[in-house]
N, C-alpha and C. Protein backbone atom coordinates (compact mmCIF):
# COMPACT_ATOMS: atom_id res chain seq x y z
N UNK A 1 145.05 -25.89 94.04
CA UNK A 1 144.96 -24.90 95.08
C UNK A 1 144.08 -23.75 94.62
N UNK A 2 143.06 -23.26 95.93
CA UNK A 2 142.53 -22.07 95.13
C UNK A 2 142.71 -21.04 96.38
N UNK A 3 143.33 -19.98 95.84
CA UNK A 3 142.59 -18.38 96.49
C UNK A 3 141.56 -18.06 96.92
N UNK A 4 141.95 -18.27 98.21
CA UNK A 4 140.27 -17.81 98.83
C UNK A 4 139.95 -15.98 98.72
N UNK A 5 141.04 -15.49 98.69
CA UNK A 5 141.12 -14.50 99.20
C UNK A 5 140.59 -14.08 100.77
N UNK A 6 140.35 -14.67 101.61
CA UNK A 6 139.99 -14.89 103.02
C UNK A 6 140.48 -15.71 103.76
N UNK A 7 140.26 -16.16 104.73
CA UNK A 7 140.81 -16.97 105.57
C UNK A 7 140.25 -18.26 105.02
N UNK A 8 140.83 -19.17 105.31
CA UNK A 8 140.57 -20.41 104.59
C UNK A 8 140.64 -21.48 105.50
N UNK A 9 140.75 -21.24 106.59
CA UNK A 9 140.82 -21.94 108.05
C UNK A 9 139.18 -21.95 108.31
N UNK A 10 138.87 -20.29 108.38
CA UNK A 10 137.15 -20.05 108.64
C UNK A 10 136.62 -20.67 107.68
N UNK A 11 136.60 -20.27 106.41
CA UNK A 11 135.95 -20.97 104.91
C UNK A 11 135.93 -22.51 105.73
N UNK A 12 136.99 -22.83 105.42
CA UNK A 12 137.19 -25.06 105.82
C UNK A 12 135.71 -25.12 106.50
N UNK A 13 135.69 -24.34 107.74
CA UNK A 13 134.63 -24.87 109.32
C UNK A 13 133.31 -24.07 108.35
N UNK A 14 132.92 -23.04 107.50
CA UNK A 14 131.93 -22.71 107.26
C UNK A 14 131.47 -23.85 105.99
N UNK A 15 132.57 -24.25 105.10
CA UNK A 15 132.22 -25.87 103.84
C UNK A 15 131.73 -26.60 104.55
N UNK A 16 132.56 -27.02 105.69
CA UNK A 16 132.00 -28.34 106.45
C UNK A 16 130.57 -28.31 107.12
N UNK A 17 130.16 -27.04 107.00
CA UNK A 17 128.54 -27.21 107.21
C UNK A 17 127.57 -27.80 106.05
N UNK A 18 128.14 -27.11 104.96
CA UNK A 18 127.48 -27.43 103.73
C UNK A 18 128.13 -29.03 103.26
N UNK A 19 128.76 -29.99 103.87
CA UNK A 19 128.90 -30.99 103.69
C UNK A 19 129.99 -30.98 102.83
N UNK A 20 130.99 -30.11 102.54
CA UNK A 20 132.28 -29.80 101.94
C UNK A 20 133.21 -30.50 102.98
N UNK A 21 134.29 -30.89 102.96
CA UNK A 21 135.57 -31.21 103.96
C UNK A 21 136.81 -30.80 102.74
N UNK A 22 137.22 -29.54 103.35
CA UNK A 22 138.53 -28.82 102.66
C UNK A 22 139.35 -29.01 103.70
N UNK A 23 140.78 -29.04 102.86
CA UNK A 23 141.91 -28.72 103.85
C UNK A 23 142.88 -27.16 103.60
N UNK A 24 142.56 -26.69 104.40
CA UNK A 24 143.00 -25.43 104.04
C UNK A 24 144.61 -25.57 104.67
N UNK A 25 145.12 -24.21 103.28
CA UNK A 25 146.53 -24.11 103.16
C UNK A 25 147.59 -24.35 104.44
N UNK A 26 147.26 -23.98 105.55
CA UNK A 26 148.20 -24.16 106.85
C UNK A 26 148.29 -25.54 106.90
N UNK A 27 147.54 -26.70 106.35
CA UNK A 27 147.50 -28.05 106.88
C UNK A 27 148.87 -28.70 106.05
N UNK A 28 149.45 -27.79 104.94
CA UNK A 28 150.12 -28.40 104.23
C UNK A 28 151.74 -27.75 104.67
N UNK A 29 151.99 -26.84 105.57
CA UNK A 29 153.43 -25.71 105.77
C UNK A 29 153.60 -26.26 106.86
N UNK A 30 155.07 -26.36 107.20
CA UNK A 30 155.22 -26.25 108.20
C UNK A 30 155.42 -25.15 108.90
N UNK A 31 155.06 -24.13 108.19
CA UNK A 31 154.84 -22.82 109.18
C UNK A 31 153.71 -22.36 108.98
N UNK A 32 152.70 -23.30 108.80
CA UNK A 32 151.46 -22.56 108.87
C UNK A 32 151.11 -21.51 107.97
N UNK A 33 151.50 -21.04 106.85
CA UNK A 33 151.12 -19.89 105.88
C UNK A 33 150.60 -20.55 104.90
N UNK A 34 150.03 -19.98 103.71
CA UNK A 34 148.93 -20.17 102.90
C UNK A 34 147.80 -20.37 103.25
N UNK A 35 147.29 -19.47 104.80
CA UNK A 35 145.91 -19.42 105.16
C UNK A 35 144.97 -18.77 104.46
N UNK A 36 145.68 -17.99 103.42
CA UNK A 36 143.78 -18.13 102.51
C UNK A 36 143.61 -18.55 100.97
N UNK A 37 144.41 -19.97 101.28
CA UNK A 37 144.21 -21.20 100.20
C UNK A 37 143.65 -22.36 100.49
N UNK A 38 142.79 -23.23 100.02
CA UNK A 38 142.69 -24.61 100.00
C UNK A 38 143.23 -25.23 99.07
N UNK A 39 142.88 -26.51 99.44
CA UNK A 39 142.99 -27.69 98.69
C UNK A 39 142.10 -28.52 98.12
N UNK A 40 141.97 -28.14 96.81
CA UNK A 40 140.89 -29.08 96.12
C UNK A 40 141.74 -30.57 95.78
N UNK A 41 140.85 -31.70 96.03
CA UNK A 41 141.19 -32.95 94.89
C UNK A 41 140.56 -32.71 93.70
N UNK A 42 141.51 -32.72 92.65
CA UNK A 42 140.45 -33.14 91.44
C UNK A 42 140.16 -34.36 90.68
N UNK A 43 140.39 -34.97 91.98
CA UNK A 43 139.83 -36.70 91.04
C UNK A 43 138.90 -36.87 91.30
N UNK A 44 137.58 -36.29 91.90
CA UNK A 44 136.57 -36.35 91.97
C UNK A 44 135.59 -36.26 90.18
N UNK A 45 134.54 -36.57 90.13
CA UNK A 45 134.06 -36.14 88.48
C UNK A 45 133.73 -34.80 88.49
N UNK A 46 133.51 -34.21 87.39
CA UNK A 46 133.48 -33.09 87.12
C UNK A 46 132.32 -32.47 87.37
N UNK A 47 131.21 -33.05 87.68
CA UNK A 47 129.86 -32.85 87.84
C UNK A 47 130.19 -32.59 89.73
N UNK A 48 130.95 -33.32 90.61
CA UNK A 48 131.28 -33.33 91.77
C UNK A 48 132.11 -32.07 91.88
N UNK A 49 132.84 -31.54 90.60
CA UNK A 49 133.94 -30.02 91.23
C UNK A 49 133.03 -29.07 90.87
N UNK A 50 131.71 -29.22 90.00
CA UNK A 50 130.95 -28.03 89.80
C UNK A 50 130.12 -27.38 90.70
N UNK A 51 129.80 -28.78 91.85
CA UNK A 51 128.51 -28.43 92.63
C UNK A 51 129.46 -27.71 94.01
N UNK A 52 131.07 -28.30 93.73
CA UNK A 52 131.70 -28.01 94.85
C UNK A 52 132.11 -26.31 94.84
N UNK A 53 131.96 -25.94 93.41
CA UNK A 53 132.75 -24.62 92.97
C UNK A 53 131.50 -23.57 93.25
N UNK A 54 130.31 -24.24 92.94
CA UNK A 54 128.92 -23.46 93.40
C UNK A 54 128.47 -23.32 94.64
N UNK A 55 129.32 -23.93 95.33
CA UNK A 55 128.69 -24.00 96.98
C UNK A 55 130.17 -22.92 97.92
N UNK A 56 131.54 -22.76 97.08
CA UNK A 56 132.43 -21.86 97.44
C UNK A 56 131.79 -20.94 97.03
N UNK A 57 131.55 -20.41 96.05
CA UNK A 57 131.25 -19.41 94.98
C UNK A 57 129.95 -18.73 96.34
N UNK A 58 129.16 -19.32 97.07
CA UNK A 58 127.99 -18.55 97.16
C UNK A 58 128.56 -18.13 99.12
N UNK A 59 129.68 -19.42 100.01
CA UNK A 59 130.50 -19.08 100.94
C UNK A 59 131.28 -18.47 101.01
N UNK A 60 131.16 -17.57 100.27
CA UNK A 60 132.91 -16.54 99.62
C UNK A 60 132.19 -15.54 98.85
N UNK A 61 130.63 -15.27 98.92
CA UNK A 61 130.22 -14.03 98.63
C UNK A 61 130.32 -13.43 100.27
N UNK A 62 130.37 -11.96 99.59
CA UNK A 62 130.16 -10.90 100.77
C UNK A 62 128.77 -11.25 101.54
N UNK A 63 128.97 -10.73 102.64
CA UNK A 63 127.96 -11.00 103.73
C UNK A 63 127.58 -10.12 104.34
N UNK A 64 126.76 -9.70 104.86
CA UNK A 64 126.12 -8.74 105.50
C UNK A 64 126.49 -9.21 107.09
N UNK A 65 127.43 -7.91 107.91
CA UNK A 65 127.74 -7.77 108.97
C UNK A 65 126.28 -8.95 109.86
N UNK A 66 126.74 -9.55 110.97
CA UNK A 66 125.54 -10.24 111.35
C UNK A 66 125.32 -9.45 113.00
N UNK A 67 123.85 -9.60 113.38
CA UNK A 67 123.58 -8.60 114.23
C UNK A 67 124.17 -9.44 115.56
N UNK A 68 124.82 -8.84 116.60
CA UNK A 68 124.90 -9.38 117.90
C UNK A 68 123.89 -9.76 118.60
């Protein structure tokens, strides 16, 4: 499990652009809390959790307000 510190519902739909598929924390409660956690597998290889940790790492930087 990691700390998004954010919503992790939004994060999930913003990975899945970058070709990520997370399941974020509500998918696992039955009350729906731990929304700003996912769920990593780590049986993937390790070369597969680095590129995955570099592609959170840059969706989970701050962002500049976007213009209407």
């Amino acid at each position: 499990w990691i700390d998004t510190g954010e919503d992790a519902v939004a994060l999930s739909g913003r990975a899945l652009e970058h070709g990520l598929r997370l399941t974020p924390g509500p998918a696992f409660s039955p009350h729906h809390s731990h929304r700003g956690h996912v769920r990593l597998p780590v049986w993937h290889p390790h070369r597969t959790l680095l590129e995955v940790a570099r592609t959170l790492a840059t969706l989970t930087e701050p962002r500049e307000p976007r213009e209407a």
